[in-house]
Protein backbone atom coordinates (compact mmCIF):
# COMPACT_ATOMS: atom_id res chain seq x y z
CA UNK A 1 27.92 -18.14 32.42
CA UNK A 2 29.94 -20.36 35.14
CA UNK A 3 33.46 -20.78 33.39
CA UNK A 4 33.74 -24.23 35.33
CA UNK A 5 31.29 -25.56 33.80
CA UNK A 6 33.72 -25.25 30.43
CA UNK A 7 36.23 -26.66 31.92
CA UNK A 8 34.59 -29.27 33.13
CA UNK A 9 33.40 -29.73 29.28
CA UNK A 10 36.85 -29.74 28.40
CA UNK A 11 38.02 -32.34 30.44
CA UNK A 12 34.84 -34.17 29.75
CA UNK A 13 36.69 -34.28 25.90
CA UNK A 14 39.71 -35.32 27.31
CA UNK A 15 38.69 -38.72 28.93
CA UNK A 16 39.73 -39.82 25.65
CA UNK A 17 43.27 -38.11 25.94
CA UNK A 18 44.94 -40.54 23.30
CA UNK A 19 42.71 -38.34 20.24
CA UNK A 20 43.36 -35.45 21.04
CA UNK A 21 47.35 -35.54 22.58
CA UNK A 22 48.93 -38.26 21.44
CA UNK A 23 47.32 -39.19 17.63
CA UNK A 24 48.04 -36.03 16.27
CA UNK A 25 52.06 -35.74 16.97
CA UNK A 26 52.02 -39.75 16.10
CA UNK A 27 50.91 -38.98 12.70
CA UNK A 28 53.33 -36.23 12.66
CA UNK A 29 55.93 -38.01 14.26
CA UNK A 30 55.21 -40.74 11.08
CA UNK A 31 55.28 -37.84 8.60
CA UNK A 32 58.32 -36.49 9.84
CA UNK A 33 60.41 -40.09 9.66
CA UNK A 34 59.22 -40.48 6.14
CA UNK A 35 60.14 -37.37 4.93
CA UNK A 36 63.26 -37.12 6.61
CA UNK A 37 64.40 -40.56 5.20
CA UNK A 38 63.49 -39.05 1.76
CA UNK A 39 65.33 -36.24 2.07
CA UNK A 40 68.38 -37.55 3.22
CA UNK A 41 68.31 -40.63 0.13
CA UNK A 42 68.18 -37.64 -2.34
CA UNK A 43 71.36 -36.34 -1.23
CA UNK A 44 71.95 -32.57 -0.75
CA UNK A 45 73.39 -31.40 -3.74
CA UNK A 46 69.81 -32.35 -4.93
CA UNK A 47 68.05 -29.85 -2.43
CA UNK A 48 70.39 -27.83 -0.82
CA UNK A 49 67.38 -26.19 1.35
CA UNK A 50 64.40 -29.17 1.14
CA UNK A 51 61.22 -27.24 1.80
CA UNK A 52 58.08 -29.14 2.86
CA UNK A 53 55.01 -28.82 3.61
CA UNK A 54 54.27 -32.16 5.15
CA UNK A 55 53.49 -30.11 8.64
CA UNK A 56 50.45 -29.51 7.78
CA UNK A 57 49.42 -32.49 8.48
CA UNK A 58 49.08 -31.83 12.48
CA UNK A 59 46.82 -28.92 11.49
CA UNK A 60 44.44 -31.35 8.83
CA UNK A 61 44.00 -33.48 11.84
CA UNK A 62 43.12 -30.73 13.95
CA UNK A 63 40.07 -30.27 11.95
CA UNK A 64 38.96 -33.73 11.82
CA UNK A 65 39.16 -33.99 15.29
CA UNK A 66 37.57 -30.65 15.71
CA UNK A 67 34.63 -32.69 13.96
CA UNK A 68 34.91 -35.58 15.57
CA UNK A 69 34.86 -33.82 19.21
CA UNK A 70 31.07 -32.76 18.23
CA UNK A 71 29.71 -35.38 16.41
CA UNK A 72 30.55 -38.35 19.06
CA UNK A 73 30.11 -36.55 22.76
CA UNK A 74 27.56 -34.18 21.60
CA UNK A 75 24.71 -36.52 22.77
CA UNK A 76 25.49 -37.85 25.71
CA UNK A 77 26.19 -34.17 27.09
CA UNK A 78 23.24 -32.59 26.00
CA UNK A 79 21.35 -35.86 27.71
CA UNK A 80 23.34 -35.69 31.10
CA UNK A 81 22.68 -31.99 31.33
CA UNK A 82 24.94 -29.75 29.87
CA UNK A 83 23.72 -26.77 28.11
CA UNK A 84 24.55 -26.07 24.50
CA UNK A 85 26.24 -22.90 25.71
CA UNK A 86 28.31 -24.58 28.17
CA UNK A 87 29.31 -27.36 25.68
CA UNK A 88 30.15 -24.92 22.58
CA UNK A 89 32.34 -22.96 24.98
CA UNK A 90 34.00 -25.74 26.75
CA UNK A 91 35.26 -27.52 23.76
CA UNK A 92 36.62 -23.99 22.15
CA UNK A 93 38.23 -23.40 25.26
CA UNK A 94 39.64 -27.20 24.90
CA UNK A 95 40.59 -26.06 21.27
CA UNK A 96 42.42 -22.58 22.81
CA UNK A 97 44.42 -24.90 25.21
CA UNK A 98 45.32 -27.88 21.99
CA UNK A 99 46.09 -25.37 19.80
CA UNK A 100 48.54 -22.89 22.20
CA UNK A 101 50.34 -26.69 23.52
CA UNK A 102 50.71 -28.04 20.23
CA UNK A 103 51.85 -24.54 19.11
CA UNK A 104 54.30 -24.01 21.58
CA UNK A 105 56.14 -27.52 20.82
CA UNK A 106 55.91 -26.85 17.14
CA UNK A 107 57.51 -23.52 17.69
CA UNK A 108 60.66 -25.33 19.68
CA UNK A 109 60.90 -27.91 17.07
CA UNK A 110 61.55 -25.38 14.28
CA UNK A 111 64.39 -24.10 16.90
CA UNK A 112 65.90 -26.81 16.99
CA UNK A 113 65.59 -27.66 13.10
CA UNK A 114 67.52 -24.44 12.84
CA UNK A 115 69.97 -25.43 15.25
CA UNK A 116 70.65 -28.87 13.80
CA UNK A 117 70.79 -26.99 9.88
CA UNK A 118 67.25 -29.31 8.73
CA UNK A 119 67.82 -31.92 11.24
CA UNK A 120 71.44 -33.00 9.52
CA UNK A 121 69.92 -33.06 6.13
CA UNK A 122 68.84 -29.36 5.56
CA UNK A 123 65.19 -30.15 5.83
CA UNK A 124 62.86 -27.63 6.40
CA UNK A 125 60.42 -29.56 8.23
CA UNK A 126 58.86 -26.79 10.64
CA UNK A 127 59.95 -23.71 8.99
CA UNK A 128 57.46 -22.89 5.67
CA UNK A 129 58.71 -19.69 3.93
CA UNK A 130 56.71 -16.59 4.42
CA UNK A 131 53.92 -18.36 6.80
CA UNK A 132 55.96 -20.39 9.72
CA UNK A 133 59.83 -19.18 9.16
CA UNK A 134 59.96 -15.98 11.48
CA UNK A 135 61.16 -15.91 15.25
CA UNK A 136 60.35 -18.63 17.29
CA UNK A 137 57.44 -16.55 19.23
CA UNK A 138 55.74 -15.45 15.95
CA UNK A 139 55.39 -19.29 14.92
CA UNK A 140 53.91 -20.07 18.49
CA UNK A 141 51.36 -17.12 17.45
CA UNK A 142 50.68 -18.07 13.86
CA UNK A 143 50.28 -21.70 14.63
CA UNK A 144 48.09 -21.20 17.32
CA UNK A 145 45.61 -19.30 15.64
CA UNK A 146 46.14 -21.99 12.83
CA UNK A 147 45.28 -24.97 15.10
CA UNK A 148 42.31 -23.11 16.65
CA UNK A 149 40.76 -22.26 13.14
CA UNK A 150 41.04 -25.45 11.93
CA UNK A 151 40.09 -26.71 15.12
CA UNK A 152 36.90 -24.55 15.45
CA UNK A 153 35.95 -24.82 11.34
CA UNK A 154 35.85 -28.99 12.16
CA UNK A 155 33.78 -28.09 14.86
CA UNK A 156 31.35 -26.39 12.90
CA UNK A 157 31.20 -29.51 10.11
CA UNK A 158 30.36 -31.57 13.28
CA UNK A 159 27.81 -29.08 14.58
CA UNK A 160 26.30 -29.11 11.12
CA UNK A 161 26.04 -33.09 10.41
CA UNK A 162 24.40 -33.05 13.91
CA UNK A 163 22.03 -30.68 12.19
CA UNK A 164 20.94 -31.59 9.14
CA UNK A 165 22.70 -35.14 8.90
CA UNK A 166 24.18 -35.58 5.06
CA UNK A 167 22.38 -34.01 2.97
CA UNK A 168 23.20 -30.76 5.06
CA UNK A 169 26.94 -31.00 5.80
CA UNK A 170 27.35 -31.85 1.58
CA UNK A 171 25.32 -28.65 1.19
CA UNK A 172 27.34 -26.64 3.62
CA UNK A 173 30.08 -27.91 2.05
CA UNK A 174 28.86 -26.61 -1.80
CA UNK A 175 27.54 -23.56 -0.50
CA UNK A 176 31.01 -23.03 0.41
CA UNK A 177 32.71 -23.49 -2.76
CA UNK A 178 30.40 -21.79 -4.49
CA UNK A 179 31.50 -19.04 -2.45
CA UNK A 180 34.52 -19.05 -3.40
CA UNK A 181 34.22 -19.81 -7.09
CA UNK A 182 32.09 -17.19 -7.13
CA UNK A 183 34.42 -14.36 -5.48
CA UNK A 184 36.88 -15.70 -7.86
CA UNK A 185 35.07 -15.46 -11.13
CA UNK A 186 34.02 -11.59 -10.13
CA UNK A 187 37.98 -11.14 -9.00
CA UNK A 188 38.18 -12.35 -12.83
CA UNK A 189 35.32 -10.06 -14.42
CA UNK A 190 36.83 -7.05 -12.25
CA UNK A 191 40.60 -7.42 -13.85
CA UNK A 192 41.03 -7.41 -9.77
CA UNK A 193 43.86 -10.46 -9.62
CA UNK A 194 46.30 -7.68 -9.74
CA UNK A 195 45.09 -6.03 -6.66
CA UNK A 196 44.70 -9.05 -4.67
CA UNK A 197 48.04 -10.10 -5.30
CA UNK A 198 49.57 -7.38 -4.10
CA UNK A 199 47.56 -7.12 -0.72
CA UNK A 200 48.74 -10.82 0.01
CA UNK A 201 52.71 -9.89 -0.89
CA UNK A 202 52.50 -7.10 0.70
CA UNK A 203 50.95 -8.83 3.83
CA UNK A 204 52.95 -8.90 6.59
CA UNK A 205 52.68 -12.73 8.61
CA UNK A 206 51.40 -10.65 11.62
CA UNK A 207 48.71 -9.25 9.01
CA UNK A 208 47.69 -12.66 8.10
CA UNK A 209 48.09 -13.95 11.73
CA UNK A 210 45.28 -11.21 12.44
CA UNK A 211 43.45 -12.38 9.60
CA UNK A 212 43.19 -16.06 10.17
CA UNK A 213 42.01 -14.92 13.79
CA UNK A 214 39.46 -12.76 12.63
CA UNK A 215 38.59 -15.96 10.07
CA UNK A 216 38.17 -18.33 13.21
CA UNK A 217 36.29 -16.15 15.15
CA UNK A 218 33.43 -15.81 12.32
CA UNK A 219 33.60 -19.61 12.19
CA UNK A 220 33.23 -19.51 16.11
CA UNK A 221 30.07 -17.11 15.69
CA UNK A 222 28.74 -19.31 13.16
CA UNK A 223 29.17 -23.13 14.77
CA UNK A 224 27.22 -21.10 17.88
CA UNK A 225 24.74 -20.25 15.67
CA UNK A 226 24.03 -23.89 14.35
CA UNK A 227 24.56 -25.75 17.91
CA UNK A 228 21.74 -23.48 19.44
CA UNK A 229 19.19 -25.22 16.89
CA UNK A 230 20.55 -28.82 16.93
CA UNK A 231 18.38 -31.88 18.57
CA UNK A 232 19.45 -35.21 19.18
């Protein structure tokens, strides 16, 4: 497979740069502000560490325009040429690249957050206990297998509408919670809460780093699977 040709998929994404560079840190840039300006109206005795968890919001978006990447440029690339191959892995390589930017510069903000104790108003903004709160080189790692995953999951929600138009992605979309309401009803008939509690505390955030990787490349493996059968 000629690795140009994913690059040259990638870029082909990023003609519209504003999507996938600029939108996502304005929303976060806007969630931020808001949150912020809450914090500091509350007053400190109030919250004298204010978690939040409004940061997620830059990996939400990921996702959507994980989906969106498919669903609008699909098309025209299969039409002028480009081979489903080619396409899948140029716009996971363009979700590698996102995902270890973005990481990188939400890794420095947190640095800085600790620097500034919460930005002046002891917000924790970029720090989440347990999941982003360790050295700055262990967020860069967890949040850029976080990006990619939810990156490469909206991928495969694009790959599927492309598919089977409504009907399938609202299918996909119960087949997956009944997935899970079904591991969690036989976690329930097994008396095995206890056990799965402890495997998660116990977890190290390198252990569910791993994890989380392992989870996006099954994802990956499956969104190849559905683009090799799509038409349009």
């Amino acid at each position: 497979m000629n690795t140009n040709s994913w690059v040259k998929v990638a870029r082909y994404h990023l003609v519209d740069r504003l999507t996938f560079t600029v939108v996502p840190w304005i929303v976060l840039t806007f969630d931020f502000l808001i949150t912020i300006a809450v914090t500091d109206a509350i007053g400190p005795v109030k919250h004298p560490q204010a978690q939040s968890g409004a940061v997620f919001a830059i990996y939400v978006f990921f996702l959507v325009i994980g989906a969106i990447s498919v669903f609008r440029s699909l098309p025209f690339a299969l039409a002028i040429g480009v081979s489903r191959r080619a396409y899948y892995a140029g716009t996971a390589l363009l979700a590698l690249a996102l995902a270890a930017v973005d990481g990188l510069a939400l890794a420095m903000l947190q640095v800085i957050e600790r620097a500034t104790n919460g930005w002046g108003v002891t917000l924790h903004f970029f720090r989440i206990p347990y999941v982003l709160n360790g050295p700055w080189y262990l967020t860069w790692l967890t949040s850029f297998v976080l990006l990619a995953l939810a990156f490469v999951y909206g991928m495969w929600f694009g790959l599927v509408y492309r598919r089977w138009n409504l009907i399938g992605l609202l299918a996909f979309t119960a087949a997956q919670i009944i997935v899970l309401a079904g591991g969690a009803a036989l976690t329930t008939v097994t008396h095995a809460w206890s056990t799965v509690g402890h495997f998660f505390t116990t977890l190290s955030v390198v252990g569910l780093t791993g994890l989380l990787a392992a989870l996006a490349a099954v994802l990956l493996a499956g969104g190849y699977t559905t683009i090799r059968h799509v038409t349009v």
